[in-house]
Protein backbone atom coordinates (compact mmCIF):
# COMPACT_ATOMS: atom_id res chain seq x y z
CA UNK A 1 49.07 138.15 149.51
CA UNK A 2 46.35 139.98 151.40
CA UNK A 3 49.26 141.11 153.70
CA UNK A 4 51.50 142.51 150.94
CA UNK A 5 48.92 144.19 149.16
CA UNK A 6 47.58 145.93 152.64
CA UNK A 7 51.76 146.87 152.98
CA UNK A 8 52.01 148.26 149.94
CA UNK A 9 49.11 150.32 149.39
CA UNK A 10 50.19 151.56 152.70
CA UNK A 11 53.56 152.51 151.75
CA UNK A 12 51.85 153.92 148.79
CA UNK A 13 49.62 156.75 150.41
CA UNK A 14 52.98 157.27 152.99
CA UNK A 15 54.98 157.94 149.73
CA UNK A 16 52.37 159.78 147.78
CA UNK A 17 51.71 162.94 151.24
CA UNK A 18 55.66 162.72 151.48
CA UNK A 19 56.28 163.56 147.77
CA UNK A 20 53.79 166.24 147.40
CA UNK A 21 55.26 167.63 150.46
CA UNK A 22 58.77 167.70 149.02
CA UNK A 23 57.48 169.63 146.04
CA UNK A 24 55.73 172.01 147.55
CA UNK A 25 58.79 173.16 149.77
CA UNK A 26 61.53 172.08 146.65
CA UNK A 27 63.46 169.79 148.97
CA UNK A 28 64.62 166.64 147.10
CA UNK A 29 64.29 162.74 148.38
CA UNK A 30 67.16 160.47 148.37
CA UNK A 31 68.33 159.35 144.64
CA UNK A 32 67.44 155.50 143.84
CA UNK A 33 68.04 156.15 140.32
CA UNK A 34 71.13 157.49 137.92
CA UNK A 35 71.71 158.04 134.82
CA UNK A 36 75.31 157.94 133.45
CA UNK A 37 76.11 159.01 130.44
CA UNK A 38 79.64 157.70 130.10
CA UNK A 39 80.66 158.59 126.70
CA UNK A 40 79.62 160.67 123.87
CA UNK A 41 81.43 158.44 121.47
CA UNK A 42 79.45 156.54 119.27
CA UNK A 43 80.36 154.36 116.45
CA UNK A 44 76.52 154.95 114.61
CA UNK A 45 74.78 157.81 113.25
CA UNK A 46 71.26 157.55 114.14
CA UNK A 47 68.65 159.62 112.58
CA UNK A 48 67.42 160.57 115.27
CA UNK A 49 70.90 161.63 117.37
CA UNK A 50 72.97 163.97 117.77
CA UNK A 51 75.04 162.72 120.33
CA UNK A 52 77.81 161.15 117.87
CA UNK A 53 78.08 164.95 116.45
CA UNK A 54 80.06 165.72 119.80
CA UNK A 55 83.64 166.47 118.61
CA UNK A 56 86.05 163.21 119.70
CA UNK A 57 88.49 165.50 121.21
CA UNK A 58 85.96 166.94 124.00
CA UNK A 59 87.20 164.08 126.88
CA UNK A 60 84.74 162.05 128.55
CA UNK A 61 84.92 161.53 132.46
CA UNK A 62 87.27 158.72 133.64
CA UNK A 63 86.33 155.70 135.01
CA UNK A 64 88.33 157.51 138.34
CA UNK A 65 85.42 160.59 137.95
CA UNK A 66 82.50 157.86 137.90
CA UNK A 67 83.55 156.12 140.78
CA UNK A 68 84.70 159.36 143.10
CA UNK A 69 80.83 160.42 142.14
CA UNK A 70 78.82 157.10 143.02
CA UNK A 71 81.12 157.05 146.17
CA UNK A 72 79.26 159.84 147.55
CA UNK A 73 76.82 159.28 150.72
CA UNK A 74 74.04 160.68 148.51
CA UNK A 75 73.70 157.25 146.53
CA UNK A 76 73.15 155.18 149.73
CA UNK A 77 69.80 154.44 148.98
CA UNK A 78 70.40 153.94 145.31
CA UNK A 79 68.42 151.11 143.77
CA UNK A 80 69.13 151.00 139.91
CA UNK A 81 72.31 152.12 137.69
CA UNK A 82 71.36 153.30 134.15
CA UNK A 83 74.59 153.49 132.28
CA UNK A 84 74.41 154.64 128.59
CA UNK A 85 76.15 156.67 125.98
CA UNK A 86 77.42 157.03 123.15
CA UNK A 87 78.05 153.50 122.92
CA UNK A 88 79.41 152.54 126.48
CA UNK A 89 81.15 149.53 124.92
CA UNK A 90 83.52 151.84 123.17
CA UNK A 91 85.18 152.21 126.55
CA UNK A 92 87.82 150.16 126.39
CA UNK A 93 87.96 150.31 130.45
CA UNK A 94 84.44 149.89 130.85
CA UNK A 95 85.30 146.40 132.83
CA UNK A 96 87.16 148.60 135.12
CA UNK A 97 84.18 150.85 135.96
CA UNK A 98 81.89 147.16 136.56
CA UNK A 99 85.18 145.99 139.16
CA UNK A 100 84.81 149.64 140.77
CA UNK A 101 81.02 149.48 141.09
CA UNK A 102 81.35 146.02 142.60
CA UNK A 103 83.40 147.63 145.10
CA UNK A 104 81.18 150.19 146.06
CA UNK A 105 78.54 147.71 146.73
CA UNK A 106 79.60 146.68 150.51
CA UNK A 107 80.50 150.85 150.76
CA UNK A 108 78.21 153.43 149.87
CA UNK A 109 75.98 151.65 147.10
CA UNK A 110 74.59 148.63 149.65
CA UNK A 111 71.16 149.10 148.45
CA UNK A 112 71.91 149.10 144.79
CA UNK A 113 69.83 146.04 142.85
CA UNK A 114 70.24 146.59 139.63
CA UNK A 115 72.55 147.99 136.78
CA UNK A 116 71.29 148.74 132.93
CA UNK A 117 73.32 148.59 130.45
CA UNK A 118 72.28 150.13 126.65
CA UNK A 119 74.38 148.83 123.60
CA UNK A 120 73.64 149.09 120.22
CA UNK A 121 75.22 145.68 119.63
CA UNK A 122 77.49 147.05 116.56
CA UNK A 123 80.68 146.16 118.51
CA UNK A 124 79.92 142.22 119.07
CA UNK A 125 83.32 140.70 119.86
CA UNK A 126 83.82 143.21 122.45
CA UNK A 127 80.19 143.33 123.76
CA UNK A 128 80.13 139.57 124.39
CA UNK A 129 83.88 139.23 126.14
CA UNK A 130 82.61 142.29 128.46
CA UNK A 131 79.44 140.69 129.31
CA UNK A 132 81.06 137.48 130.18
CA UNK A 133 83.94 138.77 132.09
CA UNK A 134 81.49 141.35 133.91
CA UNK A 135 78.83 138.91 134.79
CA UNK A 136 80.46 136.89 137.80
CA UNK A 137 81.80 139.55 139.21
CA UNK A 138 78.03 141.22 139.86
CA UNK A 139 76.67 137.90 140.76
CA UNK A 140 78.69 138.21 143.36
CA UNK A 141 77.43 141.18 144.47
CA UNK A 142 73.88 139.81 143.98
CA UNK A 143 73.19 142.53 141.27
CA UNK A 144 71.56 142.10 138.24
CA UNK A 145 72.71 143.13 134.65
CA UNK A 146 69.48 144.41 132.03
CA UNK A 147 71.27 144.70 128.91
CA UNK A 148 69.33 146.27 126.12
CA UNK A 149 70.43 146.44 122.56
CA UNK A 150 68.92 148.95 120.28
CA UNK A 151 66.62 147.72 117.50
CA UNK A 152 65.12 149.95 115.26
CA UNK A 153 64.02 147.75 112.56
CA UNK A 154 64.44 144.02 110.63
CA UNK A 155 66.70 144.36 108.03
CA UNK A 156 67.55 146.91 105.83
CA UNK A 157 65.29 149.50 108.03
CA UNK A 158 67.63 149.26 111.50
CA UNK A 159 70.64 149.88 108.73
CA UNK A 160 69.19 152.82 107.33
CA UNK A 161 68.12 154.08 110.54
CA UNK A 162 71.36 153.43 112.11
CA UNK A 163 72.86 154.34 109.06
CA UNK A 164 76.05 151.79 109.66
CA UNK A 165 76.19 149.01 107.27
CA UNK A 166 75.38 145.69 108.35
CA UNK A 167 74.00 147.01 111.58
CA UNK A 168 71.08 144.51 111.44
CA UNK A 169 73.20 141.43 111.47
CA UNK A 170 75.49 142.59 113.68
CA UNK A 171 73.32 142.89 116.12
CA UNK A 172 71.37 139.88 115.74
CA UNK A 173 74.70 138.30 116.14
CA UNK A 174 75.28 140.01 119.58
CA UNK A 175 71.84 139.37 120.59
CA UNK A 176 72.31 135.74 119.76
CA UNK A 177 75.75 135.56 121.99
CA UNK A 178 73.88 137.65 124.81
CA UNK A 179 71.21 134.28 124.82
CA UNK A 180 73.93 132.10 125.57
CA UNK A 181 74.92 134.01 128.30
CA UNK A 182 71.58 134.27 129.93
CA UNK A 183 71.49 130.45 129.66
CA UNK A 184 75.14 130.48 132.12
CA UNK A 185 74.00 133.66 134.09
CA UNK A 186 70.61 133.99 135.47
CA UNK A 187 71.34 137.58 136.69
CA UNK A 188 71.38 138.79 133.10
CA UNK A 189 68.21 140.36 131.65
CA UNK A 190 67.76 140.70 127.92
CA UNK A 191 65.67 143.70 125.89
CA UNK A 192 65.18 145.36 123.15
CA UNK A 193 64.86 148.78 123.10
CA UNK A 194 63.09 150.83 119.85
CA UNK A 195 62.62 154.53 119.01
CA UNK A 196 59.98 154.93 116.66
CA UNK A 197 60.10 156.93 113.89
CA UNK A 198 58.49 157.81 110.66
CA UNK A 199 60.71 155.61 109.11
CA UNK A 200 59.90 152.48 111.03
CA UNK A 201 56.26 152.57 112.41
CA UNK A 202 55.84 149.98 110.05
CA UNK A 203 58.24 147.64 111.41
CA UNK A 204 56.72 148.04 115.17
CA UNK A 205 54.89 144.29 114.95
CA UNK A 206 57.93 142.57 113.41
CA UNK A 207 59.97 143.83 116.13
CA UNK A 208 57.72 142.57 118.98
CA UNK A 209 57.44 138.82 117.22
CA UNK A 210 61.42 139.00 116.45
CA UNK A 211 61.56 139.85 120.22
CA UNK A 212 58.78 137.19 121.69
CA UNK A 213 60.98 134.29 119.86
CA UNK A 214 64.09 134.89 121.67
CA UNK A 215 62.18 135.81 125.02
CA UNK A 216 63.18 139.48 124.97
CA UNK A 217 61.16 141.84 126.70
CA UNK A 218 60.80 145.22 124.35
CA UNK A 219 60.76 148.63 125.12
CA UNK A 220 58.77 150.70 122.19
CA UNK A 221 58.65 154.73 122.30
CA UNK A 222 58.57 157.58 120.07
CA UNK A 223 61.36 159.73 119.48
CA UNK A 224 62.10 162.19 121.89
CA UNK A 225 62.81 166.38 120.58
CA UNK A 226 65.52 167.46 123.03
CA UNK A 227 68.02 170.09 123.45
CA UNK A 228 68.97 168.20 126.49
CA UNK A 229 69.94 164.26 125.99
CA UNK A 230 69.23 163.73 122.07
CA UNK A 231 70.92 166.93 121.23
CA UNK A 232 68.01 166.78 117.95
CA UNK A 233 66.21 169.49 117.91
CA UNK A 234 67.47 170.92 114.38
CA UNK A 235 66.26 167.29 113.39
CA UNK A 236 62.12 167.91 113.93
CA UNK A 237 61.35 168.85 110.92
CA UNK A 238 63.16 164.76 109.61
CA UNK A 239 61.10 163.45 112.47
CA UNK A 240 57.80 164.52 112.34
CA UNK A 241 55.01 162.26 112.79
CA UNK A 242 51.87 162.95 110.74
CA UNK A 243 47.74 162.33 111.57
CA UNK A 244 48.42 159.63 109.54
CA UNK A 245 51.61 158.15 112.12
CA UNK A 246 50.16 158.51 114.78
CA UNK A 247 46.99 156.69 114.09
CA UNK A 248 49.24 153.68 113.12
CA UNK A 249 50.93 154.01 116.54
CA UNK A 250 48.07 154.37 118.66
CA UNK A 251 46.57 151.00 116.69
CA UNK A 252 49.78 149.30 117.57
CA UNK A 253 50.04 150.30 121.27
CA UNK A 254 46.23 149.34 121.41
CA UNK A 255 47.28 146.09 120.32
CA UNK A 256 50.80 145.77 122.00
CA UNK A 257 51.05 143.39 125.09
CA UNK A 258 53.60 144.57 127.45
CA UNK A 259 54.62 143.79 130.62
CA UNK A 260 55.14 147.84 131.27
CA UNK A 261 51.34 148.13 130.56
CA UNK A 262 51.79 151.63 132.55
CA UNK A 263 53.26 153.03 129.67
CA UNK A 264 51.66 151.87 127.02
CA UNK A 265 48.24 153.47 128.55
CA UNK A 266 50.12 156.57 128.64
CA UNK A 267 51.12 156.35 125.17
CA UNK A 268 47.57 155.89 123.95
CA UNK A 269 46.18 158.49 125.71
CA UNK A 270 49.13 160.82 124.50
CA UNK A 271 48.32 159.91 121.21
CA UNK A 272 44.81 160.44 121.73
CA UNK A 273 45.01 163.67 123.01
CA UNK A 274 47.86 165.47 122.30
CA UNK A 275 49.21 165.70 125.77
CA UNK A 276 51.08 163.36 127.98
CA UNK A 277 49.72 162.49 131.20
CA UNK A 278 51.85 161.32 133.68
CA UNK A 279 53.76 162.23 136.92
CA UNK A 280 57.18 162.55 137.24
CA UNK A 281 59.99 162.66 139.90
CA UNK A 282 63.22 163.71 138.05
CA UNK A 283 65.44 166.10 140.29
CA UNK A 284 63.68 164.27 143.42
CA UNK A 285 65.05 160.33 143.17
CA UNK A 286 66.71 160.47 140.13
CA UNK A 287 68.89 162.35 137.42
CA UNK A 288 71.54 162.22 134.68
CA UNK A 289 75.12 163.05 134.21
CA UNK A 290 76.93 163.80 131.05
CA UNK A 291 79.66 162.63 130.04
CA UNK A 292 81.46 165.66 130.89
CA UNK A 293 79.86 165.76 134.56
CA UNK A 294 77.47 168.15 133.33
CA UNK A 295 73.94 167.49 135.91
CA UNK A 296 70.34 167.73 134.72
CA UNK A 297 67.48 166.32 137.05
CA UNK A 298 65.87 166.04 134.37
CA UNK A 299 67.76 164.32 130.84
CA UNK A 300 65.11 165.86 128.41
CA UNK A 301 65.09 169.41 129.89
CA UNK A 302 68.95 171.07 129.12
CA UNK A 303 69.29 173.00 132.15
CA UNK A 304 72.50 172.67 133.69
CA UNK A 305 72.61 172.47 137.70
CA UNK A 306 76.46 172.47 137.83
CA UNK A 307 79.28 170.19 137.11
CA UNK A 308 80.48 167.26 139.09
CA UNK A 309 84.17 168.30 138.41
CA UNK A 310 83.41 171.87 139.72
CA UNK A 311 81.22 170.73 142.46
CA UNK A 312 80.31 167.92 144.97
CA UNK A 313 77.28 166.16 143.66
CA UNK A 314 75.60 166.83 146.91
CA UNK A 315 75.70 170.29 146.69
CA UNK A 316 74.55 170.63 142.83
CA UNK A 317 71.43 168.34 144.15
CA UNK A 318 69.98 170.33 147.02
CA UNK A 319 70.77 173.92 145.28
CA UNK A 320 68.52 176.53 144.93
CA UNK A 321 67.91 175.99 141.28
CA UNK A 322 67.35 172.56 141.76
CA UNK A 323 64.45 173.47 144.20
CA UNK A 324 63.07 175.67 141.92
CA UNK A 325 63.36 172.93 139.31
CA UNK A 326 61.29 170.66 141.58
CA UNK A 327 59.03 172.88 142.21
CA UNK A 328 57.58 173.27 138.51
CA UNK A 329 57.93 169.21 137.67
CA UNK A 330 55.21 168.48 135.48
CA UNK A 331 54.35 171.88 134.49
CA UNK A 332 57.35 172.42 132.14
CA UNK A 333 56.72 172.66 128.27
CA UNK A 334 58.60 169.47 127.89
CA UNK A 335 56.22 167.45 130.40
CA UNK A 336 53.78 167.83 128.29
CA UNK A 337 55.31 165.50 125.46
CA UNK A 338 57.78 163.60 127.71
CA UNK A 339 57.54 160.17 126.14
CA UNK A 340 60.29 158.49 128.10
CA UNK A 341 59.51 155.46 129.30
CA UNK A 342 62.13 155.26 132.09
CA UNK A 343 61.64 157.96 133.57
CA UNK A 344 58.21 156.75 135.32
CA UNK A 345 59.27 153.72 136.45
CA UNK A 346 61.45 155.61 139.26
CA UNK A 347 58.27 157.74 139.57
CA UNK A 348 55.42 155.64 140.49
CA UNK A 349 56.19 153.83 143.47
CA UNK A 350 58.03 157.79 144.81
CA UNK A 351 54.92 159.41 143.58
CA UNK A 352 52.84 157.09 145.46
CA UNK A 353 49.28 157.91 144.49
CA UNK A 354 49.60 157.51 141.04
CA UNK A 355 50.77 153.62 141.59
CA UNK A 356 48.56 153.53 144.19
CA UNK A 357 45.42 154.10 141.52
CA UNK A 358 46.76 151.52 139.34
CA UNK A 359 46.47 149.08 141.78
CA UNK A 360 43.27 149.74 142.47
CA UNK A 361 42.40 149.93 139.03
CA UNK A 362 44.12 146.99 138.05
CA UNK A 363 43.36 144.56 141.12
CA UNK A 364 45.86 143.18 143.50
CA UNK A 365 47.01 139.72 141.42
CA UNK A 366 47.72 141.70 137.86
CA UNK A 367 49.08 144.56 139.57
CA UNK A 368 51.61 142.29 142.01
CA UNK A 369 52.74 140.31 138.02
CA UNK A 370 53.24 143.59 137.05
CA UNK A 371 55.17 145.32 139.70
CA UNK A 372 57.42 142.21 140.10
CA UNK A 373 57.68 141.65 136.12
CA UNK A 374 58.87 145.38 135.73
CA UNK A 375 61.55 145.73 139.09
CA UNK A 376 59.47 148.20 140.54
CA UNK A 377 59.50 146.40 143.53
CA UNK A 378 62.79 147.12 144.39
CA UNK A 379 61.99 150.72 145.37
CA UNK A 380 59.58 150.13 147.90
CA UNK A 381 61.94 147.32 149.48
């Protein structure tokens, strides 16, 4: 263990002079995480979303587009997969896109570990024959599937805030079929993934037992104000939190045992203070995709770097804009509220120092749990 932990902290400092280097001239690392968005077709109406409001006849990329783009020799060192929507399982050919990923795996995605898959469980039938069918076919491949279904409430609350009838059941009943899977395929991963809201901040502890009986790990964040990914903003004044909110939240992340403790620190400071403080690393190892190939480095920040359909990927990632982009990470107005709790998993072990102070912080045996718990090991493999 001694060894490891000398290796890592190692790699650490290496990664943490590299990145700050990289900023300073603009210059971007080599992606190890994607976003995809590969529909904006969604069967629910959050209250929180905009993304369903996307007319039906503006297309989506085809599976064909999604495959050209992760065939490029800029995803060679990729390490995770994030593919969400829109509900992806609307995609009747979203088997297809698993079979072309699996493909790519011996090609130009060899270092590729994981895939995550977001589903908001409505469509169960479909969900669970997908999952099955998909499964083998990436255990093959020695990849792993983290499928995480959307849970907002228990009850009455996830229907309201899903506003779709008989959401909550419906997704129990996926979540239940998803179990029996895990039992047949260890390379599937099972979460639950919450926005909180006004509505539900009352819900948060019911959630987290519901999700320690079935062994489901949780992921628990505030709603996010976007112009970029959420498409929300005309919905602030609905989602406001008040003193009163965020007092209950900050009790409940005090009290909330994680295995992304990271986050949860973050959150309580945020809450504390008023201002988020974290690093970040979108535009340098990661970024999203629409589903019409439009590129941001950075989901939460709607600036458009160019178009996958109108340029090659490559090109749209080392552009002057995108430099300038990297250049001001962490000092745009959106950093300072950026409660995404993705987004600094890919940054920690890039970042280096940052990770590198946990450790220290947190001592070498916690800190190792963590960093294996979480998958953050597989970007400093």
């Amino acid at each position: 263990m001694e060894d490891t932990v000398f290796n890592l902290a190692g790699r650490l400092f290496f990664n943490g002079l590299r990145f700050r280097y990289l900023k300073w001239r603009g210059k971007p690392g080599r992606p190890q995480a994607i976003s995809l968005e590969i529909t904006h077709d969604c069967i629910a109406r959050c209250l929180m979303c905009n993304i369903w409001k996307i007319p039906r006849d503006v297309p989506n990329l085809s599976v064909e587009d999604w495959i050209q783009l992760l065939s490029s020799d800029l995803f060679e060192d990729l390490r995770e997969l994030d593919i969400t929507g829109g509900e992806p399982f609307l995609r009747k050919d979203l088997p297809d896109l698993f079979m072309g990923i699996c493909d790519l795996k011996l090609k130009s995605l060899k270092q590729l570990k994981s895939i995550a898959l977001t589903t908001n469980g409505l469509l169960t039938d479909r969900v669970l024959n997908y999952t099955e069918g998909i499964l083998p076919q990436l255990m093959e491949k020695d990849l792993e599937l983290v499928m995480v279904c959307a849970l907002d409430g228990i009850g009455e609350t996830h229907d309201k805030i899903r506003n779709v009838k008989q959401a909550w059941p419906k997704v129990q009943e996926t979540i239940e079929g998803l179990m029996i899977l895990r039992e047949k395929f260890p390379n599937l991963h099972l979460g639950l993934k919450t926005t909180v809201l006004p509505a539900n901040i009352d819900e948060l502890d019911r959630i987290v037992d519901f999700a320690r009986q079935k062994a489901l790990f949780t992921i628990i964040s505030p709603c996010i104000i976007t112009a970029g990914r959420y498409l929300n903003t005309n919905l602030a004044d609905n989602l406001f939190f008040s003193v009163e909110d965020k007092v209950a939240m900050r009790r409940f992340y005090e009290r909330y045992e994680s295995g992304w403790s990271y986050h949860t620190a973050s959150l309580v400071h945020y809450l504390k203070e008023g201002t988020m403080k974290k690093p970040c690393s979108c535009g340098f190892n990661y970024f999203f995709v629409r589903s019409n190939g439009d590129v941001l480095m950075c989901p939460l920040i709607s600036v458009i770097h160019g178009n996958i359909k109108e340029h090659a990927v490559e090109d749209v990632f080392i552009s002057e804009r995108a430099s300038q982009f990297r250049r001001r990470i962490g000092r745009h107005s959106q950093c300072r509220e950026c409660t995404e709790p993705g987004l600094e998993r890919y940054t920690l072990p890039f970042e280096g120092f940052s990770y590198l102070f946990l450790l220290m912080k947190m001592g070498r045996k916690k800190f190792l749990q963590m960093h294996q718990l979480t998958g953050l090991s597989k970007y400093l493999n």
